[in-house]
Protein backbone atom coordinates (compact mmCIF):
# COMPACT_ATOMS: atom_id res chain seq x y z
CA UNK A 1 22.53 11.56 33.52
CA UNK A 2 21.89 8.47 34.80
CA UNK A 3 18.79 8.22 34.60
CA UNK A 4 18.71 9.20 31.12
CA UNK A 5 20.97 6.64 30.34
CA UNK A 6 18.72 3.72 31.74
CA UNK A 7 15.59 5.20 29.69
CA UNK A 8 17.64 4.86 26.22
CA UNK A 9 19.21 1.15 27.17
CA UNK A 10 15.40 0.82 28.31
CA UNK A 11 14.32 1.97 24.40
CA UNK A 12 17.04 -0.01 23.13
CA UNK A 13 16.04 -2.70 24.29
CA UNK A 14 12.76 -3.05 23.70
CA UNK A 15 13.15 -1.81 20.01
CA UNK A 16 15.59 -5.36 20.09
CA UNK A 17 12.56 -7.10 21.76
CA UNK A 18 10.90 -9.56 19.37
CA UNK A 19 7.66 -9.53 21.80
CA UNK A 20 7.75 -5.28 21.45
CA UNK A 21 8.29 -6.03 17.35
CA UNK A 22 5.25 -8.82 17.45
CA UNK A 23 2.70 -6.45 18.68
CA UNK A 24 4.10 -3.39 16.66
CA UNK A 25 3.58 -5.89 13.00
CA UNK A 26 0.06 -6.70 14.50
CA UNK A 27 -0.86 -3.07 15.50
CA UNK A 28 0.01 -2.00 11.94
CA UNK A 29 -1.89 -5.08 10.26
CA UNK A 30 -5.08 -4.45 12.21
CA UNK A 31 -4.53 -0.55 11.38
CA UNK A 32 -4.31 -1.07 7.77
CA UNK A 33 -7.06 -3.73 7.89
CA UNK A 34 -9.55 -1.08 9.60
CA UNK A 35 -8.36 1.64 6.49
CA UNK A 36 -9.61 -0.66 3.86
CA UNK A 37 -12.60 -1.60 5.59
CA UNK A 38 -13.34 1.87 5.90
CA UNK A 39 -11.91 2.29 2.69
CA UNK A 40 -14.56 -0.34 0.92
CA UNK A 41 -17.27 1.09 3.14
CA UNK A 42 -16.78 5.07 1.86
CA UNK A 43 -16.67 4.53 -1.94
CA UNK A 44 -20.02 1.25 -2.27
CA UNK A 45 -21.64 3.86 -4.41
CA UNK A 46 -21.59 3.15 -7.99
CA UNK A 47 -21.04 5.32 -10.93
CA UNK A 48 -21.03 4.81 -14.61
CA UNK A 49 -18.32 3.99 -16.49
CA UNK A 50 -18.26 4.40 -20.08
CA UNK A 51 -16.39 1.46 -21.86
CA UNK A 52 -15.49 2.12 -25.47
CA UNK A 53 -19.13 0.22 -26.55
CA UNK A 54 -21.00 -0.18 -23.70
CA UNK A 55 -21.30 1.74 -20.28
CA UNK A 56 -21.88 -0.13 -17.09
CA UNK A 57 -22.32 1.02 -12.88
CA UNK A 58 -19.34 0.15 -11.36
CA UNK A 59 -18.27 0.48 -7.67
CA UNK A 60 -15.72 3.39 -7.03
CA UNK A 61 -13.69 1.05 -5.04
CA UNK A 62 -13.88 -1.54 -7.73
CA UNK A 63 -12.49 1.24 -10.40
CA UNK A 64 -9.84 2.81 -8.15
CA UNK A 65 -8.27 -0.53 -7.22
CA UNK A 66 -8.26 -1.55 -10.85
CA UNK A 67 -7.00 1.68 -11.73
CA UNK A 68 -4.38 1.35 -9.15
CA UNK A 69 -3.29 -2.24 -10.57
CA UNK A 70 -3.31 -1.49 -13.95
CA UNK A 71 -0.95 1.56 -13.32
CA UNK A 72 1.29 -0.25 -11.45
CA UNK A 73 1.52 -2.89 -14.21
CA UNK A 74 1.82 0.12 -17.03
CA UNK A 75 5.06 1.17 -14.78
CA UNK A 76 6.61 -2.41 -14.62
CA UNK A 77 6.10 -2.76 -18.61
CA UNK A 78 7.42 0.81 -19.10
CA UNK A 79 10.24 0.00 -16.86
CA UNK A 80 11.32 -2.81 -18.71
CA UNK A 81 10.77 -1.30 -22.21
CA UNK A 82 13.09 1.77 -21.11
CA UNK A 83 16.05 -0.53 -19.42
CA UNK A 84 15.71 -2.66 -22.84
CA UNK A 85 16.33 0.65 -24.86
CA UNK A 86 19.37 1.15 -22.61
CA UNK A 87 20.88 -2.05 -23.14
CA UNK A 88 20.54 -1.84 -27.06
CA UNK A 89 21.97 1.47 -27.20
CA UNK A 90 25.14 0.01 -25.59
């Protein structure tokens, strides 16, 4: 029982540890870091995308991280059109 109770003041502790929380943050930046790298690396090929009058060869990275930010901004403006309907309807 004892020792059981030194292992979780042990764990408590070190999750209060700023050192332990440091190297945690910069395990999870490098981590995330290596996924886009790899990320970038994986999808160089290009492909052809058809705009409405002319088609160009674009990266897949380049059109999934533009498709990714222009979703996210479509779901901010459609956020804010929808809470705007709710306040006129009060």
């Amino acid at each position: 029982m004892a020792l059981l109770r030194r292992q979780r003041n042990q764990v408590e502790g070190a999750a209060k540890d700023p050192d332990v929380r440091l190297w945690l943050r910069v395990a999870a930046l490098v981590a995330v870091a290596a996924y886009l790298v790899a990320f970038v690396l994986e999808n160089s090929r290009k492909h052809p995308l058809h705009f409405v009058f002319v088609t160009r060869n674009v990266s897949t990275t380049w059109l999934i991280l533009w498709s990714v930010l222009i979703g996210f901004a479509l779901g901010i403006l459609a956020a804010q059109l929808n809470h705007r309907r709710r306040e006129r309807k009060r």
